[in-house]
Protein backbone atom coordinates (compact mmCIF):
# COMPACT_ATOMS: atom_id res chain seq x y z
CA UNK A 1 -18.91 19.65 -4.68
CA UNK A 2 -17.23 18.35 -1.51
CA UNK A 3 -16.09 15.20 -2.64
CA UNK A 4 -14.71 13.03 -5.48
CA UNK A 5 -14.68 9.87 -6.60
CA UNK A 6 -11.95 8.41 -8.23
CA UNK A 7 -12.07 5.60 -10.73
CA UNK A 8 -9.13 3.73 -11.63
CA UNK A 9 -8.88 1.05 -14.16
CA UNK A 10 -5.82 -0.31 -15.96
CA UNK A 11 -4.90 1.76 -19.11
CA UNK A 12 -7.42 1.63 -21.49
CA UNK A 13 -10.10 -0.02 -19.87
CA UNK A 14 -11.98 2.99 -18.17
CA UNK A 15 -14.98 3.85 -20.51
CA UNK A 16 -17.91 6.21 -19.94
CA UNK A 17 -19.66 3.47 -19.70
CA UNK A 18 -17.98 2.85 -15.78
CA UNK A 19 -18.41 6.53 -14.98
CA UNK A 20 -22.33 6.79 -15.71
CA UNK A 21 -22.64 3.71 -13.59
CA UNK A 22 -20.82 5.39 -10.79
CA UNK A 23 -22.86 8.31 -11.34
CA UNK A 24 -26.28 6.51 -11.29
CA UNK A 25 -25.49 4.52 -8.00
CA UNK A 26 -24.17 8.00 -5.95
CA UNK A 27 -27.51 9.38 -7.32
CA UNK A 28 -29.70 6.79 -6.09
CA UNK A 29 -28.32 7.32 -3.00
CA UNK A 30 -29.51 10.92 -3.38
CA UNK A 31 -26.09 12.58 -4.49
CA UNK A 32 -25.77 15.42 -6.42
CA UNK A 33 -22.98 14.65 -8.90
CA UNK A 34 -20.53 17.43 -11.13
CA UNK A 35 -18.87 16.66 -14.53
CA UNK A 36 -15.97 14.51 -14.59
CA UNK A 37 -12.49 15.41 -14.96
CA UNK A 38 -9.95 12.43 -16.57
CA UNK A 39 -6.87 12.37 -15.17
CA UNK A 40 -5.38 10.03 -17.50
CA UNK A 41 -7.96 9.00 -20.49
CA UNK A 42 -9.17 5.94 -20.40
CA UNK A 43 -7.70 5.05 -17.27
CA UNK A 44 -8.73 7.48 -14.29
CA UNK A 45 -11.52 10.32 -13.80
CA UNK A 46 -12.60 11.94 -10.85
CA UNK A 47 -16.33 12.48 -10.06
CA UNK A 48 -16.73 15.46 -8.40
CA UNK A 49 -20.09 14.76 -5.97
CA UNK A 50 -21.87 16.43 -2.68
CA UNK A 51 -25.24 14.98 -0.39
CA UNK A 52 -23.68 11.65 1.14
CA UNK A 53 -20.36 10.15 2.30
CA UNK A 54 -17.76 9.21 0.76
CA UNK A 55 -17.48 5.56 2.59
CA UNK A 56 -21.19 5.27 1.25
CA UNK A 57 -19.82 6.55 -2.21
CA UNK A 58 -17.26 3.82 -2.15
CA UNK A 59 -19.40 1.12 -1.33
CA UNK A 60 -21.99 2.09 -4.19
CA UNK A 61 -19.48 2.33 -6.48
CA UNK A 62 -18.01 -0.94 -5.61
CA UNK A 63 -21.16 -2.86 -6.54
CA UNK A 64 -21.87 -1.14 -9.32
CA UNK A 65 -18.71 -2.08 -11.10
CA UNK A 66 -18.63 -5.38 -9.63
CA UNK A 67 -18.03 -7.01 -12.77
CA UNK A 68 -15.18 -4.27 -13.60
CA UNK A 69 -11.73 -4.40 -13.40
CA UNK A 70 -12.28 -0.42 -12.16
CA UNK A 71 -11.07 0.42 -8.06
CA UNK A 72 -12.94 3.54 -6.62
CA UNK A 73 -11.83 5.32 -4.08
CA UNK A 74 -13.79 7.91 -2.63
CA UNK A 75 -12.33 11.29 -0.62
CA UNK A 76 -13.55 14.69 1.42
CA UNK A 77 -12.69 17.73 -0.24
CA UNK A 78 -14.65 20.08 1.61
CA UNK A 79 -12.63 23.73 2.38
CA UNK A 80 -11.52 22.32 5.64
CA UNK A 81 -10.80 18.98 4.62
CA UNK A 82 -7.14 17.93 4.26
CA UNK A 83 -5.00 18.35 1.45
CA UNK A 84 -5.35 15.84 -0.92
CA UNK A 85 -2.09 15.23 -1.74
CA UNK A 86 -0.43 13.99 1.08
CA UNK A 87 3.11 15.26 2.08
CA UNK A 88 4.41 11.90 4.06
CA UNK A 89 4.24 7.99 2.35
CA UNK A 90 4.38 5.34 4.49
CA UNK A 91 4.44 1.75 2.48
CA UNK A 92 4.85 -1.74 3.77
CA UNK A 93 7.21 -4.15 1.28
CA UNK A 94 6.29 -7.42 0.62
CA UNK A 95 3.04 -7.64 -1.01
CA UNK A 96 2.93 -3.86 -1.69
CA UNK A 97 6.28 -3.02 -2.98
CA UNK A 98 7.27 -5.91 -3.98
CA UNK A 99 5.74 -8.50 -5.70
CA UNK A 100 6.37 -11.44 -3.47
CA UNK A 101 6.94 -11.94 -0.01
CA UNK A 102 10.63 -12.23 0.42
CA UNK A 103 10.58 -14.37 3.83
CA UNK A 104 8.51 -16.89 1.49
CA UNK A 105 11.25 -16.65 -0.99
CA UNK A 106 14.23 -17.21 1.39
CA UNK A 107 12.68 -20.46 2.99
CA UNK A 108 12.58 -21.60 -0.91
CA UNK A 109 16.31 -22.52 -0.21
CA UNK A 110 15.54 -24.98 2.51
CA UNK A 111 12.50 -26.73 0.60
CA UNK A 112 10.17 -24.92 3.10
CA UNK A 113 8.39 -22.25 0.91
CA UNK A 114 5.29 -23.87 1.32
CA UNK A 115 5.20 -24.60 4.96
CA UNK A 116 6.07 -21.14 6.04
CA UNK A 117 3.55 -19.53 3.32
CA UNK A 118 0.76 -20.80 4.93
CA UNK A 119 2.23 -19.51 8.43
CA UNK A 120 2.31 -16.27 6.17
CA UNK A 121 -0.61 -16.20 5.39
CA UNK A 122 -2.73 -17.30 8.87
CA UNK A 123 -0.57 -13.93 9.81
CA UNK A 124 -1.25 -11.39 7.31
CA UNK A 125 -5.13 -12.49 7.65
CA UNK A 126 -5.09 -11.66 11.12
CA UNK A 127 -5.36 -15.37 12.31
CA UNK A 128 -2.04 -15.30 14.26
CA UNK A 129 -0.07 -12.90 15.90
CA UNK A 130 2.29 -11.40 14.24
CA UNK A 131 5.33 -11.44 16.26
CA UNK A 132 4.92 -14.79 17.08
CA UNK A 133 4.53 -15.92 13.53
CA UNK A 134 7.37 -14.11 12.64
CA UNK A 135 9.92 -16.14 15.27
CA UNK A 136 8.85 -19.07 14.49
CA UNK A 137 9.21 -18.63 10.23
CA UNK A 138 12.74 -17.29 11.16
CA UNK A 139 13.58 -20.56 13.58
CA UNK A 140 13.04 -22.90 10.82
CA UNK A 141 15.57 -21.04 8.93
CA UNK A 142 18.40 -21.86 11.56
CA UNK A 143 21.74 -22.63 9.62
CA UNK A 144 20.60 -21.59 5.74
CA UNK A 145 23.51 -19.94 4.30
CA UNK A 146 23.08 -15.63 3.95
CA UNK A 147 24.25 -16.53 0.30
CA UNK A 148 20.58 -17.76 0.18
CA UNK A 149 19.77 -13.57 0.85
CA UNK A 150 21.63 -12.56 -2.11
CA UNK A 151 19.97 -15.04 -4.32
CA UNK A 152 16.17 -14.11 -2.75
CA UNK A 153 17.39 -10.48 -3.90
CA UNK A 154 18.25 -10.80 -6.95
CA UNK A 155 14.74 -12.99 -7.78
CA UNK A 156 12.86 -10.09 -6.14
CA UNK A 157 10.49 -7.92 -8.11
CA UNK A 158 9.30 -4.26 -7.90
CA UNK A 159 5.32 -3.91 -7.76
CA UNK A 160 4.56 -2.37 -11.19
CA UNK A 161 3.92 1.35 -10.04
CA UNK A 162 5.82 1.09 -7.10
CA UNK A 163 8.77 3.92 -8.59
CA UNK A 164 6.21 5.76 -10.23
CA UNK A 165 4.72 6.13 -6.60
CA UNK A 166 8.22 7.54 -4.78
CA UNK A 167 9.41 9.29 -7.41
CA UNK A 168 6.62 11.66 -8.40
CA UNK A 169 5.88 12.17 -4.04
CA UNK A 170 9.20 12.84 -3.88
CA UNK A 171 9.39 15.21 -6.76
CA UNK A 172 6.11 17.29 -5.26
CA UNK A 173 8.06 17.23 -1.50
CA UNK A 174 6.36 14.21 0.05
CA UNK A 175 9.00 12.30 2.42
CA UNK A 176 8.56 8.41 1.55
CA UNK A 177 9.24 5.94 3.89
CA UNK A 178 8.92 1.95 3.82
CA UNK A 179 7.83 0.36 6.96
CA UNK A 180 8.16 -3.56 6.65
CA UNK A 181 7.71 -6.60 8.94
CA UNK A 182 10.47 -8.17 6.87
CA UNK A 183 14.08 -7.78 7.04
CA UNK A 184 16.75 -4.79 6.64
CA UNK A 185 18.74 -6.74 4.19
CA UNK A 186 15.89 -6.56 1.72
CA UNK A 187 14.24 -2.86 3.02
CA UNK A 188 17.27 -1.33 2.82
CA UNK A 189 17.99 -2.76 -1.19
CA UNK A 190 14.36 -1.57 -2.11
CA UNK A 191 14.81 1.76 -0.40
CA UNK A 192 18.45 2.51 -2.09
CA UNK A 193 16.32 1.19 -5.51
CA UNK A 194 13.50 3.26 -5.69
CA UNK A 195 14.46 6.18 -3.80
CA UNK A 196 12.59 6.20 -0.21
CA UNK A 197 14.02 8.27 1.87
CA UNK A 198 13.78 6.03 5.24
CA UNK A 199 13.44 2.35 5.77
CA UNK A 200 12.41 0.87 9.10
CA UNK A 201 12.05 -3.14 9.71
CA UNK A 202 13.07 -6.29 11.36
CA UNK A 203 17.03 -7.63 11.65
CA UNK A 204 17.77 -10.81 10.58
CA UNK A 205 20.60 -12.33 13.20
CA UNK A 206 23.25 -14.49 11.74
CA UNK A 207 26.79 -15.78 12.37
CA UNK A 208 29.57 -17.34 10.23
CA UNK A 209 27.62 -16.99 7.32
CA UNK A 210 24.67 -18.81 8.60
CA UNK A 211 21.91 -17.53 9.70
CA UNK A 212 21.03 -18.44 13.61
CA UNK A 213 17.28 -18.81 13.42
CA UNK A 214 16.76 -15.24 15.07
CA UNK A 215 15.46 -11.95 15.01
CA UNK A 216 16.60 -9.40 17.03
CA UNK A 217 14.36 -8.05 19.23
CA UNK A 218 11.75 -5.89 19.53
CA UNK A 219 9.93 -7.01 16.40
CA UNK A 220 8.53 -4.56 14.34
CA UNK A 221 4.85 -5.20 14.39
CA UNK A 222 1.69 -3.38 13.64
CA UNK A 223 2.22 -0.96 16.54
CA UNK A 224 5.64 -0.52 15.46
CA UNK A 225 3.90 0.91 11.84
CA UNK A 226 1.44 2.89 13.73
CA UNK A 227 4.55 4.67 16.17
CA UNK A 228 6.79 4.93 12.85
CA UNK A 229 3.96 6.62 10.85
CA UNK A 230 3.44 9.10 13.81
CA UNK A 231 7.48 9.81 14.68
CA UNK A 232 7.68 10.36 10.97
CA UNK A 233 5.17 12.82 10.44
CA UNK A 234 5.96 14.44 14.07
CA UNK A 235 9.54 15.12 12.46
CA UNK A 236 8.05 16.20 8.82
CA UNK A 237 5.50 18.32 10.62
CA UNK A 238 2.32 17.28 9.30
CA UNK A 239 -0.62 16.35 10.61
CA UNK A 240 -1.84 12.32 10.37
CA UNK A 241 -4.43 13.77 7.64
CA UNK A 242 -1.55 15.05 5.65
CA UNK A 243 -0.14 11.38 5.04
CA UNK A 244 -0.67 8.25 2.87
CA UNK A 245 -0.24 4.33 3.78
CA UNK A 246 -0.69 1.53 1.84
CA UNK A 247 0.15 -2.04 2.44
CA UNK A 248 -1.84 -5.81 2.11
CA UNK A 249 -1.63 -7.16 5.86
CA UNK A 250 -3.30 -7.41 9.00
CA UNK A 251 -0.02 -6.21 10.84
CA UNK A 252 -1.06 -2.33 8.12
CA UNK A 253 -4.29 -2.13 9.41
CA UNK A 254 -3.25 0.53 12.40
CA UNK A 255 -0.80 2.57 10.16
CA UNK A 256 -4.01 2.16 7.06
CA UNK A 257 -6.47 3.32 9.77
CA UNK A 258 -4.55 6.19 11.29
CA UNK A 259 -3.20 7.61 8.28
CA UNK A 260 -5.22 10.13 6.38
CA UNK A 261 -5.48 8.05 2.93
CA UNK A 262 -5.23 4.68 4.30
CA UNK A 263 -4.55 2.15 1.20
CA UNK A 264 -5.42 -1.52 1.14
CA UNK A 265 -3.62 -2.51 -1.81
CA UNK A 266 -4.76 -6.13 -3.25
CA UNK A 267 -4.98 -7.09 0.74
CA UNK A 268 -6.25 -9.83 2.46
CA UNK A 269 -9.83 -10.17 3.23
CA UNK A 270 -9.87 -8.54 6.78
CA UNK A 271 -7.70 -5.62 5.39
CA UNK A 272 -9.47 -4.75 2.37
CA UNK A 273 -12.79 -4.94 4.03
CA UNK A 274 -11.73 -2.74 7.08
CA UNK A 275 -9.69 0.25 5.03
CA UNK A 276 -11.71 2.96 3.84
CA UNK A 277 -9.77 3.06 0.52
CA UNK A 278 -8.72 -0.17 -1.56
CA UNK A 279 -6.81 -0.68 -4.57
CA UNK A 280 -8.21 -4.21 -6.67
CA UNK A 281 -7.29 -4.07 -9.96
CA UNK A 282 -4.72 -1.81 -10.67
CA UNK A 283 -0.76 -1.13 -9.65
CA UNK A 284 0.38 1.32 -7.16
CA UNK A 285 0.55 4.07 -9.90
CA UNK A 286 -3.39 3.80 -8.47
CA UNK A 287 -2.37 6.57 -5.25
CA UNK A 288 -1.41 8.88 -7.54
CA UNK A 289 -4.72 9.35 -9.19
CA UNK A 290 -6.21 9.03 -5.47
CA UNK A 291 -4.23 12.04 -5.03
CA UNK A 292 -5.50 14.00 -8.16
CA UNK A 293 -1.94 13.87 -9.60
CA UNK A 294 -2.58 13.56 -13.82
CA UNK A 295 -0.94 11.89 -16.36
CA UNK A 296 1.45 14.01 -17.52
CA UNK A 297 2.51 14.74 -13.94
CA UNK A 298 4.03 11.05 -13.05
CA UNK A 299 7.30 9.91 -13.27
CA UNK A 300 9.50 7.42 -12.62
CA UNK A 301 12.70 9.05 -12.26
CA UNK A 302 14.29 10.69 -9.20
CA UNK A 303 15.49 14.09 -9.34
């Protein structure tokens, strides 16, 4: 067989049930399909299958476990196909990594959560350009007190997953890096948290405690990701096939397209319909399984 398909449901809630449906709609489509192999019972299998593509795999799958809280996500492994588990992971923060977005957050502490959400959200669906969105949320933060960082930190949550995700890559050699249109203050907390090894975003100006409604330039945009997946893996030495992204926005979609297991994980519309892999359902413990890692082979601990 030359490719799998891996379902991925949360624990407990994959049945046979899921994988004979998965079966039945690859074999409609003419597939041949191999015996399963669970990676973690009851929560992820691989189905080993040859005759069609994997995006066509994925897209069966899909509607045959509509109803299902199950995510499929479909893979090459012919001989000259990449390796499946990839060597260099490139994540985006809010939304992915963490639970929230943490620009959101901050302009909580000026009454203007809600008005800069939904600029948030216009530019994360692709509806605005990013950069621009970006200077303009930061503007209307002009003279809010950097204690209002500290207290946006210490509110902020890690995606359930997320250290399961760094610290087994990093225990198999993968470098992990987090790539993020946010700000250092919060990049920099996550990355000393969960152990990435780089962290690469935006700088939020401010002066006598206050911040001055600026970023300093050149935002860090979706070309930025793109560049900062390829530097990366330039430096590691591996090829673009060799690496993993994941993130939720329009501003992921170059580093999700480019990279060789490109993640949409619980993404906006125009993200999760463009990337050839999405995650639905489940946490970011999810790429693991992508990656064929088992059950017994995650941790969360570093080291």
């Amino acid at each position: 067989m030359d490719h799998v398909l891996t379902l991925i449901a949360p624990p407990g809630a994959l049945a046979q049930p899921h994988l004979h449906r998965a079966r039945d709609a690859l074999r409609s489509l003419g597939a041949a399909i191999g015996a399963p192999d669970w990676l973690a019972p009851g929560q992820a299998a691989d189905l080993p299958f040859s005759g069609i593509a994997a995006d066509q795999a994925a897209a069966a799958a899909h509607l045959a476990l509509t109803d299902a809280t199950v995510d499929a996500i479909a893979q090459d492994l012919a001989p000259d196909a990449p390796e499946r588990r990839k060597r260099l992971l490139l994540a985006d923060m809010d939304s992915t990594i963490v639970t929230g977005e943490t620009l959101d957050e901050l302009a909580a502490a000026c009454g203007l959560k809600e008005r800069i959400s939904e600029i948030t959200q216009r530019a994360m669906n692709g509806e605005i350009d990013f950069p621009t969105a970006l200077r303009e949320r930061v503007g209307m933060l002009e003279g809010l007190s950097t204690d209002a960082l500290d207290t946006t930190w210490a509110a902020t949550e890690m995606m359930p997953g997320a250290a399961e995700l760094v610290a087994t890559m990093r225990k198999h050699g993968a470098r992990c890096a987090l790539v993020s249109g946010g700000f250092t203050f919060f990049t920099g907390r996550v990355a000393e948290r969960l152990g990435f090894h780089d962290h690469v975003s935006n700088t939020l100006l401010h002066e006598g405690g206050r911040l001055t409604g600026k970023v300093a330039e050149p935002i860090l945009d979706r070309h930025s990701k793109l560049a900062t997946l390829k530097r990366l893996a330039g430096e590691e030495r591996v090829p673009l096939a060799a690496t993993l992204a994941v993130g939720d926005g329009a501003n992921d979609l170059d580093m999700l397209s480019a990279a060789g297991l490109g993640v949409a994980f619980r993404a906006k519309p125009i993200v999760a319909q463009a990337a050839r892999a999405r995650v639905d359902h489940t946490d970011l413990a999810a790429l693991l399984f992508a990656q064929g890692y088992r059950a017994d082979e995650i941790t969360a601990r570093l080291g």
